[in-house]
Protein backbone atom coordinates (compact mmCIF):
# COMPACT_ATOMS: atom_id res chain seq x y z
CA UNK A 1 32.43 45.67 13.66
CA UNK A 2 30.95 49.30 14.26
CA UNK A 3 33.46 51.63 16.31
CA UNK A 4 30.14 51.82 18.88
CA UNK A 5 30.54 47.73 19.47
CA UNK A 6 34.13 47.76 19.47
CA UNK A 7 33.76 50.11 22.37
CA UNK A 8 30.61 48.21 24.37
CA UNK A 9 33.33 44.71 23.76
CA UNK A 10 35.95 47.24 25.60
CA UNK A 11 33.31 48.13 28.28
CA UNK A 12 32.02 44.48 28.71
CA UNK A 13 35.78 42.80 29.11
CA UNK A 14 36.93 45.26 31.16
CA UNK A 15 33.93 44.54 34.08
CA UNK A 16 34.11 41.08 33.24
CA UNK A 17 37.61 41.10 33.83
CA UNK A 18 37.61 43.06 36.68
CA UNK A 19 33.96 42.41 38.48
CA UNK A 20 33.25 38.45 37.53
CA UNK A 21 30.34 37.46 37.77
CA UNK A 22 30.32 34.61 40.41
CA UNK A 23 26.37 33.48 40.48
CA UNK A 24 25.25 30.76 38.91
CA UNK A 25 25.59 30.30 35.33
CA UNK A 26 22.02 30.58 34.76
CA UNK A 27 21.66 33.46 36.76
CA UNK A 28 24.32 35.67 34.63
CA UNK A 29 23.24 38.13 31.78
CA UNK A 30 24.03 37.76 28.20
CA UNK A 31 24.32 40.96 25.94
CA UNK A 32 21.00 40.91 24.66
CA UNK A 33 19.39 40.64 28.01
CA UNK A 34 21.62 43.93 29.19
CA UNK A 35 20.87 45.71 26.05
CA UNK A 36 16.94 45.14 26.78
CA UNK A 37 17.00 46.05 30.47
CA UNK A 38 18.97 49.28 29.77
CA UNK A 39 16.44 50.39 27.28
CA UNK A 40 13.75 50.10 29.50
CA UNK A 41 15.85 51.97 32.55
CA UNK A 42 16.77 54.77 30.15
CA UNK A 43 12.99 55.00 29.47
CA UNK A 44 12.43 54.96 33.60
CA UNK A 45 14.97 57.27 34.42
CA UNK A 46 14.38 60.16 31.69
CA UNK A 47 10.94 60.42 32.54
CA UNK A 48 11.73 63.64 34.88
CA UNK A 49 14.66 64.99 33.56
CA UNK A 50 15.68 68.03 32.11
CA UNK A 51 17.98 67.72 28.35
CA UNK A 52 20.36 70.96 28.71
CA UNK A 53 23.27 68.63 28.60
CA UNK A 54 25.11 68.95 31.82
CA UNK A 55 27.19 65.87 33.02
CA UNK A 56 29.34 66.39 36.77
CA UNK A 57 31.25 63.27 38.04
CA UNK A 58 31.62 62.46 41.40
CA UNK A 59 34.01 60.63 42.26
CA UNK A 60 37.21 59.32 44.91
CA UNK A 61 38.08 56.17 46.43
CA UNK A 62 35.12 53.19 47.54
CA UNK A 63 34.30 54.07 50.53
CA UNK A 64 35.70 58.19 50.50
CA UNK A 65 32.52 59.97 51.01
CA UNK A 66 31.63 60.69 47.91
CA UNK A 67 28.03 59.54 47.99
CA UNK A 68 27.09 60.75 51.62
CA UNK A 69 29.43 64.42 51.32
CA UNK A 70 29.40 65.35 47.53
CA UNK A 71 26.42 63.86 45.74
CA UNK A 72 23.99 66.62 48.37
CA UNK A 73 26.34 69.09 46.95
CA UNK A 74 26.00 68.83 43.34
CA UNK A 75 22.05 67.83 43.89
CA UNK A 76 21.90 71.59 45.67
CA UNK A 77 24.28 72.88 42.76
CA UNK A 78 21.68 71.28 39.90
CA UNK A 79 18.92 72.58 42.30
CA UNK A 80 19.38 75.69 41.96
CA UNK A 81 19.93 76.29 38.62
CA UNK A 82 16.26 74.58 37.81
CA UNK A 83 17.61 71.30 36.61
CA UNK A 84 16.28 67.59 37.05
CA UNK A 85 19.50 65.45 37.06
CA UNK A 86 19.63 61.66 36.65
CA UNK A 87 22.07 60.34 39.27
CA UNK A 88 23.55 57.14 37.90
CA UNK A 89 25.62 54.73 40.12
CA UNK A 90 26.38 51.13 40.07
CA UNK A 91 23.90 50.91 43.19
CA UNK A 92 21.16 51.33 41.30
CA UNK A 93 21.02 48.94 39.19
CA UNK A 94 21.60 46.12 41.30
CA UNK A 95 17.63 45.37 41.60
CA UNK A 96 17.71 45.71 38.03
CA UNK A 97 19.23 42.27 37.59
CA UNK A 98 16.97 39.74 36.18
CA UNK A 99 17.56 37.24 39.14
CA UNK A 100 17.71 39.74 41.65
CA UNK A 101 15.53 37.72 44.38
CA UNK A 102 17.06 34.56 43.44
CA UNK A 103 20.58 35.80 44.21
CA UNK A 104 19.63 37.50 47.47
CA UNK A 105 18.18 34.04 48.61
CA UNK A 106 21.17 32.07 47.94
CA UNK A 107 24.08 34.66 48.42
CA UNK A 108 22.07 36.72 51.52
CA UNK A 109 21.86 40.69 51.21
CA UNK A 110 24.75 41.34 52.90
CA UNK A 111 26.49 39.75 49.75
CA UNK A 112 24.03 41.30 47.23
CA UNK A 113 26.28 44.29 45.89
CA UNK A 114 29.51 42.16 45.36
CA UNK A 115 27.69 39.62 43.48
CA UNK A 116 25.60 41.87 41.65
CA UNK A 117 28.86 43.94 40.53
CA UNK A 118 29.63 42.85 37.57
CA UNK A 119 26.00 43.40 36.14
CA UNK A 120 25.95 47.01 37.38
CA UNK A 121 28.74 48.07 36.23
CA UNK A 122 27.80 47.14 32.56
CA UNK A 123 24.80 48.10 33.07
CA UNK A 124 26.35 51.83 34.00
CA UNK A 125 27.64 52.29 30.88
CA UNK A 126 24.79 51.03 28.77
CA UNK A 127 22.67 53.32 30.59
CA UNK A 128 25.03 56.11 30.34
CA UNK A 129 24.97 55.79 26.31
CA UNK A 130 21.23 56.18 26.11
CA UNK A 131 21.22 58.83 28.74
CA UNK A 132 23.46 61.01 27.47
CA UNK A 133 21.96 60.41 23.58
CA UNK A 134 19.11 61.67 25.05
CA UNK A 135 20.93 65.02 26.43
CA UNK A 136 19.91 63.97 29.59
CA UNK A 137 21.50 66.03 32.95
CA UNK A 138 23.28 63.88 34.25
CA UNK A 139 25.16 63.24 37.82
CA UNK A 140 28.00 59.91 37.60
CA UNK A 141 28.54 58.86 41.04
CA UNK A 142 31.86 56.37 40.21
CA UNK A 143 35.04 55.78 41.11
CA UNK A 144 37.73 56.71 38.22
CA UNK A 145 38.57 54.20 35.69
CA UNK A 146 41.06 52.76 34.06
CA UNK A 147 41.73 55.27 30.89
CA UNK A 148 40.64 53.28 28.59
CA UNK A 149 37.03 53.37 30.02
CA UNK A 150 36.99 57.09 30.45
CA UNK A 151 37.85 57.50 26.91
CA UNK A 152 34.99 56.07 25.89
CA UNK A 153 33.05 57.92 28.41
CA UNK A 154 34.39 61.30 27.45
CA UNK A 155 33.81 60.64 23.51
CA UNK A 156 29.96 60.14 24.38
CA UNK A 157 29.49 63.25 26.47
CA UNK A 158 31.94 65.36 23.98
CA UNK A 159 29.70 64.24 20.57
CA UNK A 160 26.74 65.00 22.29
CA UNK A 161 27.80 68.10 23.31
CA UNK A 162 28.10 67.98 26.89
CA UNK A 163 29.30 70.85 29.22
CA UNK A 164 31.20 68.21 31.94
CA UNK A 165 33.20 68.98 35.25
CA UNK A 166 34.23 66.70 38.07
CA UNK A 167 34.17 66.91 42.01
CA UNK A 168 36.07 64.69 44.06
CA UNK A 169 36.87 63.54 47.35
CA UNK A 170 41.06 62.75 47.16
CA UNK A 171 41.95 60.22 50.01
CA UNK A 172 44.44 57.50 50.70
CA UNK A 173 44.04 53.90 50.76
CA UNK A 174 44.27 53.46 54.39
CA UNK A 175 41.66 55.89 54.65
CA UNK A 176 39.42 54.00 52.30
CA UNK A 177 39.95 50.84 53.94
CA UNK A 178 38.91 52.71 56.93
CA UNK A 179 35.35 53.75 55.43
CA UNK A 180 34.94 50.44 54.15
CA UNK A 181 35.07 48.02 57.51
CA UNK A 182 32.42 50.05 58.65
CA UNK A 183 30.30 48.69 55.94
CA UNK A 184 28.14 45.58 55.81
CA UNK A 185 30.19 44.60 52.40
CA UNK A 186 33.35 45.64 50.83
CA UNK A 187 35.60 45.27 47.11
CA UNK A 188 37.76 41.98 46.84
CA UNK A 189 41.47 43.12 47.47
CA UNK A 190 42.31 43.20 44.27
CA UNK A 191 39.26 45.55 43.53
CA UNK A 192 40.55 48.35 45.87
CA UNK A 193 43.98 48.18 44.86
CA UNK A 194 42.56 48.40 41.21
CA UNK A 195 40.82 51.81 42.29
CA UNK A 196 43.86 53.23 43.22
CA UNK A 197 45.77 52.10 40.36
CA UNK A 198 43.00 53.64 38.06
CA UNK A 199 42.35 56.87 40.15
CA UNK A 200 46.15 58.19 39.48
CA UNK A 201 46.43 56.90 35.55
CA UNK A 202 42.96 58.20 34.76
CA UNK A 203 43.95 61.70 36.44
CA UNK A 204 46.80 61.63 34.42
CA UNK A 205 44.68 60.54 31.49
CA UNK A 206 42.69 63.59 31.67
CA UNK A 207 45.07 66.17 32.92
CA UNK A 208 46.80 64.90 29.12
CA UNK A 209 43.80 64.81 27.34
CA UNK A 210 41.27 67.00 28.60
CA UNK A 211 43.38 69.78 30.64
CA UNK A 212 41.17 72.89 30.96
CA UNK A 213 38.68 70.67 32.25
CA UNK A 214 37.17 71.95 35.96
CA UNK A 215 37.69 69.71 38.82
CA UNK A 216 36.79 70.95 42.56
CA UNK A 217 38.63 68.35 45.00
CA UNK A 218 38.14 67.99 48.86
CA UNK A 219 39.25 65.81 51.21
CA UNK A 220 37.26 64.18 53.67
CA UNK A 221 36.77 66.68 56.87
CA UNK A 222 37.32 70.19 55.62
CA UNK A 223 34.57 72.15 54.59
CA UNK A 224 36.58 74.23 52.18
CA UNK A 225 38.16 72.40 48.47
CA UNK A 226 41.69 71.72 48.56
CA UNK A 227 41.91 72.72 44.65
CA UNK A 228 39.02 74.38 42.48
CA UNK A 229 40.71 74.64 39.11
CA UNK A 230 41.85 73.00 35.84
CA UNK A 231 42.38 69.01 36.09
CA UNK A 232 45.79 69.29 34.49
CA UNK A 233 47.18 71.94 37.74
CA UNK A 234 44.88 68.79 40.06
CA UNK A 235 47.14 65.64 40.50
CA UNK A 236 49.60 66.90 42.34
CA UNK A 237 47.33 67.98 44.87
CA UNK A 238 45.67 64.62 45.20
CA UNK A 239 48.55 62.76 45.37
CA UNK A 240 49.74 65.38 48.52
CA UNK A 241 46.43 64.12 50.15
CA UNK A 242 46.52 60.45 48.79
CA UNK A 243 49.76 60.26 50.83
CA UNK A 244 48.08 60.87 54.33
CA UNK A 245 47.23 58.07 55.97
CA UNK A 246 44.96 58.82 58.88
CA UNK A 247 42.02 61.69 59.44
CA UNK A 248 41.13 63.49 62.57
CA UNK A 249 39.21 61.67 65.28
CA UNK A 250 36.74 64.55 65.74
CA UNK A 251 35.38 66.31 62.85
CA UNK A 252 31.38 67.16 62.36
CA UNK A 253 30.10 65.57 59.41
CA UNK A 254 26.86 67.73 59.17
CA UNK A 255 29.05 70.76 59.23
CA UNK A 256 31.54 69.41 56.66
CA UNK A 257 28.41 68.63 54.19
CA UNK A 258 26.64 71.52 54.41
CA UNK A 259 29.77 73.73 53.92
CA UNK A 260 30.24 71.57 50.42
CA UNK A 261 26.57 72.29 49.82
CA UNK A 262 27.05 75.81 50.17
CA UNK A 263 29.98 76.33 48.15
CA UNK A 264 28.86 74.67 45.36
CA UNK A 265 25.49 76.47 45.10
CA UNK A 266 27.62 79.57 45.14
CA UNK A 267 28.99 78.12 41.60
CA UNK A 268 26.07 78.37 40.06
């Protein structure tokens, strides 16, 4: 076996183990399938990029504000330095799935995303490997992994030559669970308390491995970072925040987002 399969078997037990899928059997992807359908989104989705081989992560908890708070922020950040990223996030690949209308008749769309996980998030990484042979820029919008799964990430972006740096939003889990009732679908238990397991090893992980790498972390309602730096000065800092347990009952969101926005753009 190649080292490249030996890493898509990691990638494909490790969401299979972690995101079952629980459609029908006839309704679940085999490895051929995937392989086809990523070829044709890596097709889709390079169309309008630009290959100088940037790659920034977004990431925190489910649920942190990553998405609505950070991804405007690094969009602005690519923006203005002329670039055409590809965002890729397990969202987007959910009406990618070959039984996509089947499953939203029998499961409902409010159910769509947690029976659709599994598919997306193998899908993520397939797409990732084309995207980033390509040179693609490239925006991850993901929740940390376990190590094992960043590993492989990183050795893709760093033998393709990749200039990478992460943003992230550091929260605790009562927090997250506090973003996630308010939406119309949310992880499995075990799911969350997987994130945080995997958001403080995979720090580690690259504070280790990869320590001169940038990070920028925030937390959810201040507009300035709480660390701009090297990832191996960050964990300590996000464990600090990952310990608070509630935020403030009154904060502007607009505000917050644009400030992000702003400071970014002045990284450029």
């Amino acid at each position: 076996m190649s080292e490249h399969s030996e890493d898509l078997a990691k990638i494909v037990a490790y969401m299979k183990a972690h995101w079952p899928s629980t459609v029908k059997e006839e309704w679940q992807v085999g490895i051929d399938e995937y392989m086809n359908i990523a070829k044709k989104v890596v097709m889709e989705w390079s169309k309008d990029a630009t290959f100088k081989s940037e790659f920034v992560r977004i990431t925190g908890q489910s649920g942190s504000g990553k998405t609505s708070q950070l991804l405007p922020a690094v969009e602005a950040y690519y923006e203005k330095k002329g670039k055409s990223p590809v965002l890729v996030a397990a969202r987007k690949f959910v009406e990618h799935h070959p039984h996509f209308r089947e499953i939203v008749a029998e499961y409902g769309e409010k159910n769509l995303r947690k029976m659709t996980d599994e598919f997306a998030t193998i899908m993520m990484f397939l797409v990732l490997k084309g995207l980033i042979s390509l040179k693609c820029d490239l925006i991850l919008d993901v929740t940390l992994l376990d190590p094992k799964m960043e590993a492989i990430l990183v050795k893709m972006l760093k033998e393709s030559g990749y200039d990478f740096w992460m943003t992230m939003i550091a929260v605790s889990p009562e927090i997250t669970a506090h973003f996630l009732a308010q939406r119309d679908w949310r992880h499995t238990k075990e799911t969350e308390d997987e994130f945080v397991r995997a958001t403080q090893v995979a720090l580690k992980f690259y504070a280790d491995s990869f320590g001169e790498m940038s990070i920028v972390m925030w937390n959810v309602w201040d507009k300035n970072p709480v660390f701009d730096g090297r990832i191996k000065d960050a964990l300590s800092v996000w464990q600090k925040y990952e310990a608070i347990s509630s935020i403030p009952e009154n904060y502007d969101v607009d505000e917050i987002r644009e400030a992000k926005i702003e400071y970014l753009k002045v990284k450029v």
